[in-house]
PDB file of N, CA and C in Angstrom:
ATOM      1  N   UNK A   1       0.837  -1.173   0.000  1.00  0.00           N
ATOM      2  CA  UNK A   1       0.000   0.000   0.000  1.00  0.00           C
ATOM      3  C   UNK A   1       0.880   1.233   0.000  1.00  0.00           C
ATOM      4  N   UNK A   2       0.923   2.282  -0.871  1.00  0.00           N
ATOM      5  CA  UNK A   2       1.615   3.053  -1.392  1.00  0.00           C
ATOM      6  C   UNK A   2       0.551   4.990  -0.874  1.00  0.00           C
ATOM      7  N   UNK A   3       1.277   5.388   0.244  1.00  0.00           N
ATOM      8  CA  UNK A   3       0.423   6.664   0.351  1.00  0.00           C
ATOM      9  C   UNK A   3       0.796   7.439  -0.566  1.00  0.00           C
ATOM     10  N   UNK A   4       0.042   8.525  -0.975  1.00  0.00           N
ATOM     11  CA  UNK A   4      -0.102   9.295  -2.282  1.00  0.00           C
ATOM     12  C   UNK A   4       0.148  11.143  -1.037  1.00  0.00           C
ATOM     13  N   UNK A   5       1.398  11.406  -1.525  1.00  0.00           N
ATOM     14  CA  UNK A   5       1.493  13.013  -0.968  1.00  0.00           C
ATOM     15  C   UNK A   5       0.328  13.694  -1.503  1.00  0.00           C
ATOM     16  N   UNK A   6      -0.086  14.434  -0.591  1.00  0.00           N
ATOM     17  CA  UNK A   6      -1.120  15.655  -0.914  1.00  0.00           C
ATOM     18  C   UNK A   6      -2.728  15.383  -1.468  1.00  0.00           C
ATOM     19  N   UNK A   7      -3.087  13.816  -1.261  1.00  0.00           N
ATOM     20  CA  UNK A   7      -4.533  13.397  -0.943  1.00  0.00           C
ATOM     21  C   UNK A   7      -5.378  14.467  -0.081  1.00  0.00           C
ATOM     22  N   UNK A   8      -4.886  14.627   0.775  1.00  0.00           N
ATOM     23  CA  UNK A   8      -5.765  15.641   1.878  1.00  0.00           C
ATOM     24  C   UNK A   8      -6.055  16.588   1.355  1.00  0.00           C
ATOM     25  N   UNK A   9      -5.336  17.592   0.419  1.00  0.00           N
ATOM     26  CA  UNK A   9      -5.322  18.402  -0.430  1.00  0.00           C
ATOM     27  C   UNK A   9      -6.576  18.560  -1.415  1.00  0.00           C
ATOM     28  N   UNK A  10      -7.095  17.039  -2.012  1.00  0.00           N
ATOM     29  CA  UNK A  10      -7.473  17.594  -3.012  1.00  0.00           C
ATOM     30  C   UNK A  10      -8.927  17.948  -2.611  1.00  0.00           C
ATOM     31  N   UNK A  11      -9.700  18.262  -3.019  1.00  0.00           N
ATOM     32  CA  UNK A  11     -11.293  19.086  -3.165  1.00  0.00           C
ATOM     33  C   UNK A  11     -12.387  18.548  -3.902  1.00  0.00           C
ATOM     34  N   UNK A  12     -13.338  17.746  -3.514  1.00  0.00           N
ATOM     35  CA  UNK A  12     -14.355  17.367  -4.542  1.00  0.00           C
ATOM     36  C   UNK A  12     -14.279  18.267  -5.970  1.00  0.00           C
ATOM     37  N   UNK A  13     -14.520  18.261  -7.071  1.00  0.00           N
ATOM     38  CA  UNK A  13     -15.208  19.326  -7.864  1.00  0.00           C
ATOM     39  C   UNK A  13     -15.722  20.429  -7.188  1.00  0.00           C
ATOM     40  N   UNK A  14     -17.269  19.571  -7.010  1.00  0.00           N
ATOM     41  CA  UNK A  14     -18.198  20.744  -6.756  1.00  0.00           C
ATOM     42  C   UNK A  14     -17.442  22.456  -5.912  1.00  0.00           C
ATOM     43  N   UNK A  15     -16.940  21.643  -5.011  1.00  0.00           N
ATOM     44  CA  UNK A  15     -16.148  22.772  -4.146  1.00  0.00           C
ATOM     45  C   UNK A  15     -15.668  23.561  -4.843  1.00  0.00           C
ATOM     46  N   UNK A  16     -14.667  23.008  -5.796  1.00  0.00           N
ATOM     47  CA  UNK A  16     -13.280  23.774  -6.500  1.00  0.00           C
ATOM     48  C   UNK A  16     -14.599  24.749  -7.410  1.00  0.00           C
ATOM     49  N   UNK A  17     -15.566  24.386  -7.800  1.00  0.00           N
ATOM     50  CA  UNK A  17     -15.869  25.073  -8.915  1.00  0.00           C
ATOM     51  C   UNK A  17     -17.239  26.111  -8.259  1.00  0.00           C
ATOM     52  N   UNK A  18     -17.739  25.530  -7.117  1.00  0.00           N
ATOM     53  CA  UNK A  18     -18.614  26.925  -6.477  1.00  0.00           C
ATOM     54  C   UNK A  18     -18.286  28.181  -6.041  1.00  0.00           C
ATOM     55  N   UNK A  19     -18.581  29.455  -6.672  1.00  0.00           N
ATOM     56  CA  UNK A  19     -17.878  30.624  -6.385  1.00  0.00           C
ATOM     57  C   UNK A  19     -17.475  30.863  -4.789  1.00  0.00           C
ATOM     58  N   UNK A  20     -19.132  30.654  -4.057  1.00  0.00           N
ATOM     59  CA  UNK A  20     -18.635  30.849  -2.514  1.00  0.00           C
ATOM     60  C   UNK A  20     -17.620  30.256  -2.034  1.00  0.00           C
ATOM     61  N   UNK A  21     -17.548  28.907  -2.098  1.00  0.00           N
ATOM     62  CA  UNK A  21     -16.117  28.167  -1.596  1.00  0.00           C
ATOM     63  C   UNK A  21     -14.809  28.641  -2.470  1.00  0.00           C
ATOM     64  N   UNK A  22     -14.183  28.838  -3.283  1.00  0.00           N
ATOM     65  CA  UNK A  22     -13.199  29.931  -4.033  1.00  0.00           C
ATOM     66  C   UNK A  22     -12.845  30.665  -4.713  1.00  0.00           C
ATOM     67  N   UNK A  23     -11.989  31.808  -4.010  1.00  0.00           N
ATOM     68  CA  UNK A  23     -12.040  33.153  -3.640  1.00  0.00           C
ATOM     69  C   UNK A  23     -11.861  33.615  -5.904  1.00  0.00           C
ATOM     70  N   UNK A  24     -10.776  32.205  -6.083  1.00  0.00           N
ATOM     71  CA  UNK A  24      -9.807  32.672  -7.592  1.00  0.00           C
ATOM     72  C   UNK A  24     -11.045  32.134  -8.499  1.00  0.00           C
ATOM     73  N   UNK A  25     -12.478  31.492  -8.190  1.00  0.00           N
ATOM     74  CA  UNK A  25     -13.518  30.974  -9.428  1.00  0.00           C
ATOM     75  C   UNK A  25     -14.447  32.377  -8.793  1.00  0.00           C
ATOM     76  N   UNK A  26     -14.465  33.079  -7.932  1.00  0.00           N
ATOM     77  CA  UNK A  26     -15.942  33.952  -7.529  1.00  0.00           C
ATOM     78  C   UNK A  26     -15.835  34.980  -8.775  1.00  0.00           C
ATOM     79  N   UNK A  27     -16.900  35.238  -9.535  1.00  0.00           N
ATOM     80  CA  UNK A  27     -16.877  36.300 -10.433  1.00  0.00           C
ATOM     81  C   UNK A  27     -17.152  35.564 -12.159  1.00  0.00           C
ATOM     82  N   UNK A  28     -17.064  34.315 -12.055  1.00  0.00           N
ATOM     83  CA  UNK A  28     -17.324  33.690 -12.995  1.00  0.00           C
ATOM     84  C   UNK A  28     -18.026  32.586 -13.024  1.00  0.00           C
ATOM     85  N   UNK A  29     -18.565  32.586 -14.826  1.00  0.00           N
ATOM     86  CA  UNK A  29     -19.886  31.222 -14.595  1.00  0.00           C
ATOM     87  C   UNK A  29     -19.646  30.189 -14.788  1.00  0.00           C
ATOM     88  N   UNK A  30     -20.787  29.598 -14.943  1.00  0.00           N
ATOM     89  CA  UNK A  30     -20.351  28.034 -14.783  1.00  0.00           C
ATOM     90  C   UNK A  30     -19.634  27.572 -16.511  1.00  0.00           C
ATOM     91  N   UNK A  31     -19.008  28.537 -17.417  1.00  0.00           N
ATOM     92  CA  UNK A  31     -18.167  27.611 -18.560  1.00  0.00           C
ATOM     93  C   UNK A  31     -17.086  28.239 -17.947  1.00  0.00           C
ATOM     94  N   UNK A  32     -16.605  29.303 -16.956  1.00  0.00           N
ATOM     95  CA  UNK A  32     -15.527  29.449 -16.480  1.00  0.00           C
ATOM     96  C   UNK A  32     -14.685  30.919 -17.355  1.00  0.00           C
ATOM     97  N   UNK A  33     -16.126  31.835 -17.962  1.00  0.00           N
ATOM     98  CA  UNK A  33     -16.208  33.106 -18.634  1.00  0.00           C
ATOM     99  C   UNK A  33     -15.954  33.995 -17.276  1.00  0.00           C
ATOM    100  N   UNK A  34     -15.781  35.102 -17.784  1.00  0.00           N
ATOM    101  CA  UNK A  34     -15.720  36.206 -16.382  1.00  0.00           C
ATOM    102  C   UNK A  34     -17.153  37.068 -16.741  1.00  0.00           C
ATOM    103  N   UNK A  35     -18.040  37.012 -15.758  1.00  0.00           N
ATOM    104  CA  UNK A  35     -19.373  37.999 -15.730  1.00  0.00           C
ATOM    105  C   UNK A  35     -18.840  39.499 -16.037  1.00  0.00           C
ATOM    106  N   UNK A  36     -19.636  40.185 -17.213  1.00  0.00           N
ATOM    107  CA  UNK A  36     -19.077  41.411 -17.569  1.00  0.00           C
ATOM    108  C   UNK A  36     -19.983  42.050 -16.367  1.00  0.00           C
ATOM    109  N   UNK A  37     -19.247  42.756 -15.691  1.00  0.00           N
ATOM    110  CA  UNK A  37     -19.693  44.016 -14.724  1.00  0.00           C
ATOM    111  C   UNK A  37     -20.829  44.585 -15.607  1.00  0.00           C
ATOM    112  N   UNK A  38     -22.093  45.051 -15.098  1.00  0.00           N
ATOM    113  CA  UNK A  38     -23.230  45.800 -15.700  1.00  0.00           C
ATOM    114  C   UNK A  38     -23.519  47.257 -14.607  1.00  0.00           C
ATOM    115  N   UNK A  39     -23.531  48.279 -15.180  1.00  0.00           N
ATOM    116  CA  UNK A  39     -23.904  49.135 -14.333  1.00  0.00           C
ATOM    117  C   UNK A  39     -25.486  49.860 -13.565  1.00  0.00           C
ATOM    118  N   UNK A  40     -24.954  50.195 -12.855  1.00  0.00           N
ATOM    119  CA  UNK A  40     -26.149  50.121 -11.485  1.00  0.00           C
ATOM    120  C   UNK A  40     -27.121  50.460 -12.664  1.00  0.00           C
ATOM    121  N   UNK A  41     -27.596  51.402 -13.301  1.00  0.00           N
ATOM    122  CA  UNK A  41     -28.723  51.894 -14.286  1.00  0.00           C
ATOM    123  C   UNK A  41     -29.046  50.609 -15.175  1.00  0.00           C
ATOM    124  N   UNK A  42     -28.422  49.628 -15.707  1.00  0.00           N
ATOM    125  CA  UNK A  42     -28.381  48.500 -16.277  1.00  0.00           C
ATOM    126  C   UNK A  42     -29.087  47.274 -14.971  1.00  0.00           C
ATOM    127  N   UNK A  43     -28.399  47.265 -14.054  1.00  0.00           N
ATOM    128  CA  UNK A  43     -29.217  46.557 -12.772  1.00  0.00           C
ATOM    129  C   UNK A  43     -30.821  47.101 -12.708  1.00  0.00           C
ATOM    130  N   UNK A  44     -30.725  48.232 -12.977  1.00  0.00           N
ATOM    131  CA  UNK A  44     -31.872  48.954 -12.127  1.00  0.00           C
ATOM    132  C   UNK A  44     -33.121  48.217 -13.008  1.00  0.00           C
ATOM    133  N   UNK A  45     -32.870  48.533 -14.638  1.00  0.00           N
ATOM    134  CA  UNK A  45     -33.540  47.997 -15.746  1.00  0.00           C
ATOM    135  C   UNK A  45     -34.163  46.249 -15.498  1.00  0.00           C
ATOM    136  N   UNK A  46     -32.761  45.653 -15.268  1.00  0.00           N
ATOM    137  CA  UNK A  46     -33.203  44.536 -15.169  1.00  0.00           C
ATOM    138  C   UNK A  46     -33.901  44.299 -13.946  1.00  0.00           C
ATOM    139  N   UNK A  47     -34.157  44.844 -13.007  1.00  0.00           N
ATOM    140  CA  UNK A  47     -35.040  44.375 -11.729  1.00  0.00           C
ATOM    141  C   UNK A  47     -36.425  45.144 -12.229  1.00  0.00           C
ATOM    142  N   UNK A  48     -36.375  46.209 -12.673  1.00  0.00           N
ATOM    143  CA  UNK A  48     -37.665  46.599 -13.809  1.00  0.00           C
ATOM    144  C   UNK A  48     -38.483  45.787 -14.516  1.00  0.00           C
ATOM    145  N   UNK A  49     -37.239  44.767 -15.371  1.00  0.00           N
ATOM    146  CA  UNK A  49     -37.796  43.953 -16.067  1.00  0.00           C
ATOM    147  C   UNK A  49     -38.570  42.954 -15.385  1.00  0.00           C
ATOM    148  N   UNK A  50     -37.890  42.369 -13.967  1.00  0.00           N
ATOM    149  CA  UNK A  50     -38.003  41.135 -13.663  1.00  0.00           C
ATOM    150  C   UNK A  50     -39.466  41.646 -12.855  1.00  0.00           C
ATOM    151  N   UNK A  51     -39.749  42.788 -12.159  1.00  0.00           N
ATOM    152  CA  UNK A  51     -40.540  43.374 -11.865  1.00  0.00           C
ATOM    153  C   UNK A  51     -42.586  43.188 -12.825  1.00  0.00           C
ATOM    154  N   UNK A  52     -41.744  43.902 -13.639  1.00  0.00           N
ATOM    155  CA  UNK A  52     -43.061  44.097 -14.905  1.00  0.00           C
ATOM    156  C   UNK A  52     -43.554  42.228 -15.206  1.00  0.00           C
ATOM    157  N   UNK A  53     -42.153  41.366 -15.348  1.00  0.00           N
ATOM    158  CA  UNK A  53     -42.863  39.831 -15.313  1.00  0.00           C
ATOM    159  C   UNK A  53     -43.685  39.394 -14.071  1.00  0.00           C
ATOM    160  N   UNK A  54     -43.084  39.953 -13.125  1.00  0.00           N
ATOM    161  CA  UNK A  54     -44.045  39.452 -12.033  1.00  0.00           C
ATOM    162  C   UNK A  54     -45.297  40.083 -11.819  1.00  0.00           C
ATOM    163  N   UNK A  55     -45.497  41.386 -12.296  1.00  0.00           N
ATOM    164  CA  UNK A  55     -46.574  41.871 -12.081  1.00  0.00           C
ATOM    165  C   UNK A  55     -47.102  41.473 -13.338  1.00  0.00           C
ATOM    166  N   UNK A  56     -47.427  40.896 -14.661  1.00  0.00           N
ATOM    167  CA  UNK A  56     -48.230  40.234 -15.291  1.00  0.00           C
ATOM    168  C   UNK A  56     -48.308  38.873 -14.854  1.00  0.00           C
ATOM    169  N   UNK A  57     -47.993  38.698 -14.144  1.00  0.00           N
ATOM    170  CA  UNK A  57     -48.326  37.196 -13.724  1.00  0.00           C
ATOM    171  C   UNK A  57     -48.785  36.841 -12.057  1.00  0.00           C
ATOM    172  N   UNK A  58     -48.892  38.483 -11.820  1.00  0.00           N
ATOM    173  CA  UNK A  58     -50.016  38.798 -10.384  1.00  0.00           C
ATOM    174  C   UNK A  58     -49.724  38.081  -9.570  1.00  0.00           C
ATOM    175  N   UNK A  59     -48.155  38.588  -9.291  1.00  0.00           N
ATOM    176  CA  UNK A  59     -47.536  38.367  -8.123  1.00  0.00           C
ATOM    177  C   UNK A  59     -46.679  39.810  -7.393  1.00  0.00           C
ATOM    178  N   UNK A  60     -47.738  40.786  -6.956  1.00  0.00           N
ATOM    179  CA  UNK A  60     -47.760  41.972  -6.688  1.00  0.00           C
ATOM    180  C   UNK A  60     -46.659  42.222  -5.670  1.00  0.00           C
ATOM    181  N   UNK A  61     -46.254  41.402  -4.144  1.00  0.00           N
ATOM    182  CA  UNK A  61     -45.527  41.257  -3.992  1.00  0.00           C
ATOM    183  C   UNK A  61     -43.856  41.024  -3.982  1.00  0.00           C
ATOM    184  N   UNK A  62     -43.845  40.325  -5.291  1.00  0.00           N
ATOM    185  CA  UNK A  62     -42.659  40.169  -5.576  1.00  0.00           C
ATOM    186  C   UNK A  62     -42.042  41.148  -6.679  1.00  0.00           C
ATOM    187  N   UNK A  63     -43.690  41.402  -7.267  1.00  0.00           N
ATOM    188  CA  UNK A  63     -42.764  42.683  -8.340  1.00  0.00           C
ATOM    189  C   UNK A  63     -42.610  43.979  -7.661  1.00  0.00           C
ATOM    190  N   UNK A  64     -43.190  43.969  -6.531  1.00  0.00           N
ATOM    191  CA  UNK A  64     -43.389  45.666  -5.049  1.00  0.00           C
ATOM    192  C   UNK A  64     -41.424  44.997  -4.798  1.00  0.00           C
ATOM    193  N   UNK A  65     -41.151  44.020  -4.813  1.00  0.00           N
ATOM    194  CA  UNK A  65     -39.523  43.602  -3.958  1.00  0.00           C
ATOM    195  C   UNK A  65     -38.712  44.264  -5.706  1.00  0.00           C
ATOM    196  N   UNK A  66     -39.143  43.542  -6.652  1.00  0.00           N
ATOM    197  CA  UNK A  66     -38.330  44.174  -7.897  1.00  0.00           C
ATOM    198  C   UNK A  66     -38.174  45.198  -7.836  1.00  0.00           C
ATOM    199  N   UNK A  67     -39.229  45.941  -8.212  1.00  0.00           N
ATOM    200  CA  UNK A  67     -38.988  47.915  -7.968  1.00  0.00           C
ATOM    201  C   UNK A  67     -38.518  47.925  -7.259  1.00  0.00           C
ATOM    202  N   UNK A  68     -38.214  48.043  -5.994  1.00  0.00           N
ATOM    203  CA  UNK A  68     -37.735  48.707  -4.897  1.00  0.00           C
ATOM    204  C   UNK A  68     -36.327  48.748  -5.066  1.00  0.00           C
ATOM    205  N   UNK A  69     -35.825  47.296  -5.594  1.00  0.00           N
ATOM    206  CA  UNK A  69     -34.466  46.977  -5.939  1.00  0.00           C
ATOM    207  C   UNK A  69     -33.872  47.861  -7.153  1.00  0.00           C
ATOM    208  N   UNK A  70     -34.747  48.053  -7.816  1.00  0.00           N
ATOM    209  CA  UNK A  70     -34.546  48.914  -8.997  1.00  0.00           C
ATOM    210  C   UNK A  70     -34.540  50.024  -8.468  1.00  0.00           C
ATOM    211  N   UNK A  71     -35.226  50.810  -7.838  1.00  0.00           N
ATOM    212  CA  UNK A  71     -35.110  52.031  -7.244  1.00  0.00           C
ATOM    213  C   UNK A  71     -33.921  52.198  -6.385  1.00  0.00           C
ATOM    214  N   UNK A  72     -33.321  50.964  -5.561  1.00  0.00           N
ATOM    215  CA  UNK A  72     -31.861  51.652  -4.495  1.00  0.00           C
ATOM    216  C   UNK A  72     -30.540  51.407  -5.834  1.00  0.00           C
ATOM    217  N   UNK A  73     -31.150  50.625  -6.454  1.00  0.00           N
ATOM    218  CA  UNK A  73     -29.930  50.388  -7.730  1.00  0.00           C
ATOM    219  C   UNK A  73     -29.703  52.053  -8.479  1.00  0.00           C
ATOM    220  N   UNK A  74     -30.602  52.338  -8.892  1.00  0.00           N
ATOM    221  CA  UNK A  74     -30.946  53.456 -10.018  1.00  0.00           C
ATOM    222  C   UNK A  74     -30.221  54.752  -9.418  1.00  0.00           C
ATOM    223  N   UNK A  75     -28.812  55.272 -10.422  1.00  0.00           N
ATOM    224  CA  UNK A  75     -28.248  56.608  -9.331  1.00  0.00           C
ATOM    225  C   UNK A  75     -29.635  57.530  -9.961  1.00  0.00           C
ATOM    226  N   UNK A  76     -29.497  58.576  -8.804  1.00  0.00           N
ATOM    227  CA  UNK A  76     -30.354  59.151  -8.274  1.00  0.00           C
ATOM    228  C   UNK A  76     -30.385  60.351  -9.675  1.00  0.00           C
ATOM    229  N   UNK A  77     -29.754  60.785 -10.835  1.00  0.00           N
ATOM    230  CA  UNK A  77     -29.546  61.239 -11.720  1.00  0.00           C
ATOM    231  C   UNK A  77     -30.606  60.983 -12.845  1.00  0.00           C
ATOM    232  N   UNK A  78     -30.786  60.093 -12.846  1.00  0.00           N
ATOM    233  CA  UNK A  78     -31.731  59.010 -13.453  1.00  0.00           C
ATOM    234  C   UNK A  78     -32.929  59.365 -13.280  1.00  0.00           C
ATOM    235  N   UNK A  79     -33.796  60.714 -13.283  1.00  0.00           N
ATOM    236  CA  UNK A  79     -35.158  60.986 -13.061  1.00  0.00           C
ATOM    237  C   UNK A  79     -36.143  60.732 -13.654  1.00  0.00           C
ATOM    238  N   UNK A  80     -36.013  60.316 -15.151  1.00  0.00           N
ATOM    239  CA  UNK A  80     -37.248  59.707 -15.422  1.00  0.00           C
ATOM    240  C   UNK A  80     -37.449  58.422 -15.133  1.00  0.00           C
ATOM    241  N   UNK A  81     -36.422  57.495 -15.100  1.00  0.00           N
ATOM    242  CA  UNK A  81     -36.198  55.923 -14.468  1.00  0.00           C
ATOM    243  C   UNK A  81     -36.575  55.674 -13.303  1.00  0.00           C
ATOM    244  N   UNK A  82     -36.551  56.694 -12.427  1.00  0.00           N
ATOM    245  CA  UNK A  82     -37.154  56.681 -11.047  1.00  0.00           C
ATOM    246  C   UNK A  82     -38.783  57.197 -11.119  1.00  0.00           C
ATOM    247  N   UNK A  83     -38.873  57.800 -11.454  1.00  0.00           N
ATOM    248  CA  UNK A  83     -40.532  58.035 -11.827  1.00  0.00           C
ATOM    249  C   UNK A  83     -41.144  56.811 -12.254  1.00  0.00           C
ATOM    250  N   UNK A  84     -40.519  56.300 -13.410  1.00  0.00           N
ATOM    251  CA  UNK A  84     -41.198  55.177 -13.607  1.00  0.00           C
ATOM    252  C   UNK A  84     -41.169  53.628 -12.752  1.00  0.00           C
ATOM    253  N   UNK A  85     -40.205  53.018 -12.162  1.00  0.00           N
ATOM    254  CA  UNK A  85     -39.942  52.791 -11.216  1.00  0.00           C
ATOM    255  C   UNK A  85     -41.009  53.417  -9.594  1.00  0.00           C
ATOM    256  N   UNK A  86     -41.100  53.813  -9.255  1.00  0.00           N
ATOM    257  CA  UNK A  86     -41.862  54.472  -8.521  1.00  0.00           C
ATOM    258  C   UNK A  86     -43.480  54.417  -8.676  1.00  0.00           C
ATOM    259  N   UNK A  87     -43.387  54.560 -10.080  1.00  0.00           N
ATOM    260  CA  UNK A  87     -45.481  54.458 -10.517  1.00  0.00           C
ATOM    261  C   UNK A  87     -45.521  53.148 -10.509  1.00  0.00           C
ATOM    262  N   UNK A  88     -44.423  51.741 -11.605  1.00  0.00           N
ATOM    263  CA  UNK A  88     -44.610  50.752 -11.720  1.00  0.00           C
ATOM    264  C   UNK A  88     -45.464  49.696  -9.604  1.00  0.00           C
ATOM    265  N   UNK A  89     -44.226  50.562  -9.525  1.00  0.00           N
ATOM    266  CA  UNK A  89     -44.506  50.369  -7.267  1.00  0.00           C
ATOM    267  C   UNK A  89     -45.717  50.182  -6.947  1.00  0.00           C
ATOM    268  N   UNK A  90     -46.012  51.922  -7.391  1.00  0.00           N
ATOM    269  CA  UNK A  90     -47.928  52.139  -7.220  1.00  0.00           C
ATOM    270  C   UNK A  90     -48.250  51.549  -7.974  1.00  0.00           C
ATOM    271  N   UNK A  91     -48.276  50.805  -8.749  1.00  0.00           N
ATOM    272  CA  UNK A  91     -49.524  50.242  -9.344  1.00  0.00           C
ATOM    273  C   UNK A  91     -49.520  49.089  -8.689  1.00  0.00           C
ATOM    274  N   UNK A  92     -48.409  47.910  -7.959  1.00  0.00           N
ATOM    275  CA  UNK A  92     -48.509  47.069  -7.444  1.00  0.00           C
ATOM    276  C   UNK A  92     -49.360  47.501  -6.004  1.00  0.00           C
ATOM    277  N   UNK A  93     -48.969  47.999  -5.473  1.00  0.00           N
ATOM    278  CA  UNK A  93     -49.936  48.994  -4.481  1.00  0.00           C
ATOM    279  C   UNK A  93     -51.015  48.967  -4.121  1.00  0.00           C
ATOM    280  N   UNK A  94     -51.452  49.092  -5.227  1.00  0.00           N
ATOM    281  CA  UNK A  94     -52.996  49.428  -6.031  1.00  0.00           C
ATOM    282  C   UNK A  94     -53.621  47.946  -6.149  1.00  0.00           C
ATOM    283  N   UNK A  95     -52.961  47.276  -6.230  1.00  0.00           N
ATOM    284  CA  UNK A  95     -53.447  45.760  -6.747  1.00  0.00           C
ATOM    285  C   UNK A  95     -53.683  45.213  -5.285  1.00  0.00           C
ATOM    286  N   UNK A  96     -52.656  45.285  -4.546  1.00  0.00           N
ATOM    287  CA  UNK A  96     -53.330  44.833  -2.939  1.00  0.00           C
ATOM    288  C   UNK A  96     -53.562  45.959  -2.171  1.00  0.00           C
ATOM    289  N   UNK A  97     -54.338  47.104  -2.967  1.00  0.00           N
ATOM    290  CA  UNK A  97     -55.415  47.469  -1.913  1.00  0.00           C
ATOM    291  C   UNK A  97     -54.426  48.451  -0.789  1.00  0.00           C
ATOM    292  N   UNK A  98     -53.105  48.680  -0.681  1.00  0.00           N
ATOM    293  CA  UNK A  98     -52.194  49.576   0.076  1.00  0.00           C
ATOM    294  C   UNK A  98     -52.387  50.598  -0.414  1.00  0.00           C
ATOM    295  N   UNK A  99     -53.306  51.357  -0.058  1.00  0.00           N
ATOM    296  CA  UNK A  99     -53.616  52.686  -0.474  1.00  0.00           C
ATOM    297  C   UNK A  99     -52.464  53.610  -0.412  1.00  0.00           C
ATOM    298  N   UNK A 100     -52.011  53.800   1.313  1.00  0.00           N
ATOM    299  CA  UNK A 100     -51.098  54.567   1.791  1.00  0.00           C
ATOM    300  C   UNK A 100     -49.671  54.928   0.701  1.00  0.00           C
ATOM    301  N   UNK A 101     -49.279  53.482   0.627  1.00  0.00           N
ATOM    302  CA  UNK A 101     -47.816  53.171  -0.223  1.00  0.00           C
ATOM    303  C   UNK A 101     -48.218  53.823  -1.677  1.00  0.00           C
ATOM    304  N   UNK A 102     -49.796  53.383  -2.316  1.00  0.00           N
ATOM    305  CA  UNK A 102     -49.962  54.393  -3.339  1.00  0.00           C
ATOM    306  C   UNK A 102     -49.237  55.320  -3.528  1.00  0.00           C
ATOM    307  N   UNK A 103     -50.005  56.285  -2.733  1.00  0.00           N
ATOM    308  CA  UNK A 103     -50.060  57.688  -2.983  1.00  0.00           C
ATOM    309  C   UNK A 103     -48.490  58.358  -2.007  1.00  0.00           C
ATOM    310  N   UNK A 104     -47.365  57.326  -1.377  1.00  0.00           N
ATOM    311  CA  UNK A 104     -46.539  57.637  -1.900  1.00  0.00           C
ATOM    312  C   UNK A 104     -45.357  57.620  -2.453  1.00  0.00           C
ATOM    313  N   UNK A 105     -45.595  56.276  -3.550  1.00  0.00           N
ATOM    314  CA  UNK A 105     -45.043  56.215  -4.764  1.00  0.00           C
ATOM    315  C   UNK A 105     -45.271  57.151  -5.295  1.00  0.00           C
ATOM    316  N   UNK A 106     -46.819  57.620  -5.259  1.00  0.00           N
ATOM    317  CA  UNK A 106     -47.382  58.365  -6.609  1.00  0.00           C
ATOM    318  C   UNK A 106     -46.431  59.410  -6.538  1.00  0.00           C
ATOM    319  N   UNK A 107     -46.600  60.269  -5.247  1.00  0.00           N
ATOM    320  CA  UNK A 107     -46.148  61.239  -4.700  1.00  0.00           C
ATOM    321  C   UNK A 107     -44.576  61.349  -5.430  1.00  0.00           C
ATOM    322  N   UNK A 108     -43.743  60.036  -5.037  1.00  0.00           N
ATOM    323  CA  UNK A 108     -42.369  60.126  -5.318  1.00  0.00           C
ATOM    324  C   UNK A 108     -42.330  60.816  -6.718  1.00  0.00           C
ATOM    325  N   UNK A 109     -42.869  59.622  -7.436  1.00  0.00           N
ATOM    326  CA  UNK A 109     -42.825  59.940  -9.086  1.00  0.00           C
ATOM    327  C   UNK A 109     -42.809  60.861  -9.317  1.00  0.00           C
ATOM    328  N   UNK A 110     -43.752  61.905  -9.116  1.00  0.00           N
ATOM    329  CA  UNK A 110     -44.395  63.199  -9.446  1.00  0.00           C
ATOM    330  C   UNK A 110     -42.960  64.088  -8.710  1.00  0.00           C
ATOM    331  N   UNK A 111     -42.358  63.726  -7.903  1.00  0.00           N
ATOM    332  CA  UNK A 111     -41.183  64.237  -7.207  1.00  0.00           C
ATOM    333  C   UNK A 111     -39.812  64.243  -8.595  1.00  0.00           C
ATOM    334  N   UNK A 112     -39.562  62.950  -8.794  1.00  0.00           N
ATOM    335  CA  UNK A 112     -38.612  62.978  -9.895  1.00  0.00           C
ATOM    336  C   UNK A 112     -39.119  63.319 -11.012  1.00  0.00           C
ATOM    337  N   UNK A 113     -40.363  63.257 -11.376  1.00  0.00           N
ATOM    338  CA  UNK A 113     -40.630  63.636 -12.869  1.00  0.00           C
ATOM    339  C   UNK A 113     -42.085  64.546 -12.858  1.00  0.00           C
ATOM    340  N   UNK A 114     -42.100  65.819 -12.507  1.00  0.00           N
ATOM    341  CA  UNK A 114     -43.301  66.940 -12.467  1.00  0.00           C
ATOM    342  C   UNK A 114     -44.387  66.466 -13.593  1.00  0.00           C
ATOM    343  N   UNK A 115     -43.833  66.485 -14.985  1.00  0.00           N
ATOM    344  CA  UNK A 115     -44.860  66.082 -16.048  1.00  0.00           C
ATOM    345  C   UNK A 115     -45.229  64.254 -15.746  1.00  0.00           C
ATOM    346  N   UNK A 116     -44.741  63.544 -15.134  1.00  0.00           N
ATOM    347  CA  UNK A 116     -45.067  62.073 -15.450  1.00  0.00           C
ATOM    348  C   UNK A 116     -46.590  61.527 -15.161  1.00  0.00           C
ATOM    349  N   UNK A 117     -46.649  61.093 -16.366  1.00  0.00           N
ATOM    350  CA  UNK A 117     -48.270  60.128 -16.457  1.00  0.00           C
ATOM    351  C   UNK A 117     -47.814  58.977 -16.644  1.00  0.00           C
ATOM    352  N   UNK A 118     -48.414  58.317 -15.673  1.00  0.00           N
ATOM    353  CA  UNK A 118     -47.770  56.824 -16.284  1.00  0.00           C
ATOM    354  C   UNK A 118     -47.973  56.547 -17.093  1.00  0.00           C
ATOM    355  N   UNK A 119     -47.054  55.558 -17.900  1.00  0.00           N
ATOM    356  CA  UNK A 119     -47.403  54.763 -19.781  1.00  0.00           C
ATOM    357  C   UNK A 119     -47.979  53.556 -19.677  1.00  0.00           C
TER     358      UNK A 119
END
C-alpha cells in the first residue's frame, strides 16, 4: 500500500468550482467566462424587467420587492427611471389594496418627474 502526498489536499469538484467556496472561481460562470460588470442603471432595468414579469403574472408582492431593488440600484440622476420605477410600485400597491404606499409612490414619481403620467 503506497500513500499518495497531498490526498488531503485535493477538493471534490463541486467545491473547486462553487464561487462561494473559491475566492480565484468567484466572479465567474459556470463555462468558467468572467461575468461582464453591468452598471447600477443597467441593474436597475433589469429588476424593472423582472418586476413588470411578475406583475403580469399577479404576483404583486414580488414585483413591489423588484422595484424597490430597482429604485436603491438606479443613481439618483436618473429621473425619469425613477418616476417610472416608482409608478410601476404604485400600481402594485394598487393591486393589494395599500392605499397609503400608493399615494406615496405616486407622490415620489411626481417628485422625480413633475410632467409624469404613467405609460
Amino acid at each position: 500500500m503506497t500513500d499518495k502526498p497531498g490526498l488531503d489536499a485535493i477538493q471534490p469538484i463541486a467545491e473547486l468550482e462553487a464561487p462561494d467556496n473559491n475566492p480565484e472561481v468567484s466572479g465567474q460562470v459556470a463555462t468558467g467566462v468572467l461575468e461582464e460588470p453591468i452598471s447600477p442603471l443597467s441593474a436597475a432595468e433589469k429588476f424593472k424587467k423582472d418586476g413588470n414579469r411578475c406583475f403580469y403574472n399577479y404576483r404583486y408582492v414580488d414585483a413591489i420587492r423588484c422595484y424597490s431593488k430597482a429604485i436603491d440600484m438606479c443613481p439618483k440622476e436618473h429621473t425619469t427611471e425613477l418616476a417610472i420605477y416608482y409608478h410601476n410600485r404604485a400600481a402594485c400597491h394598487e393591486m393589494i389594496e395599500n392605499w397609503i404606499q400608493v399615494k406615496e409612490d405616486c407622490a415620489k414619481a411626481l417628485e422625480y418627474n413633475r410632467r409624469y403620467i404613467g405609460r
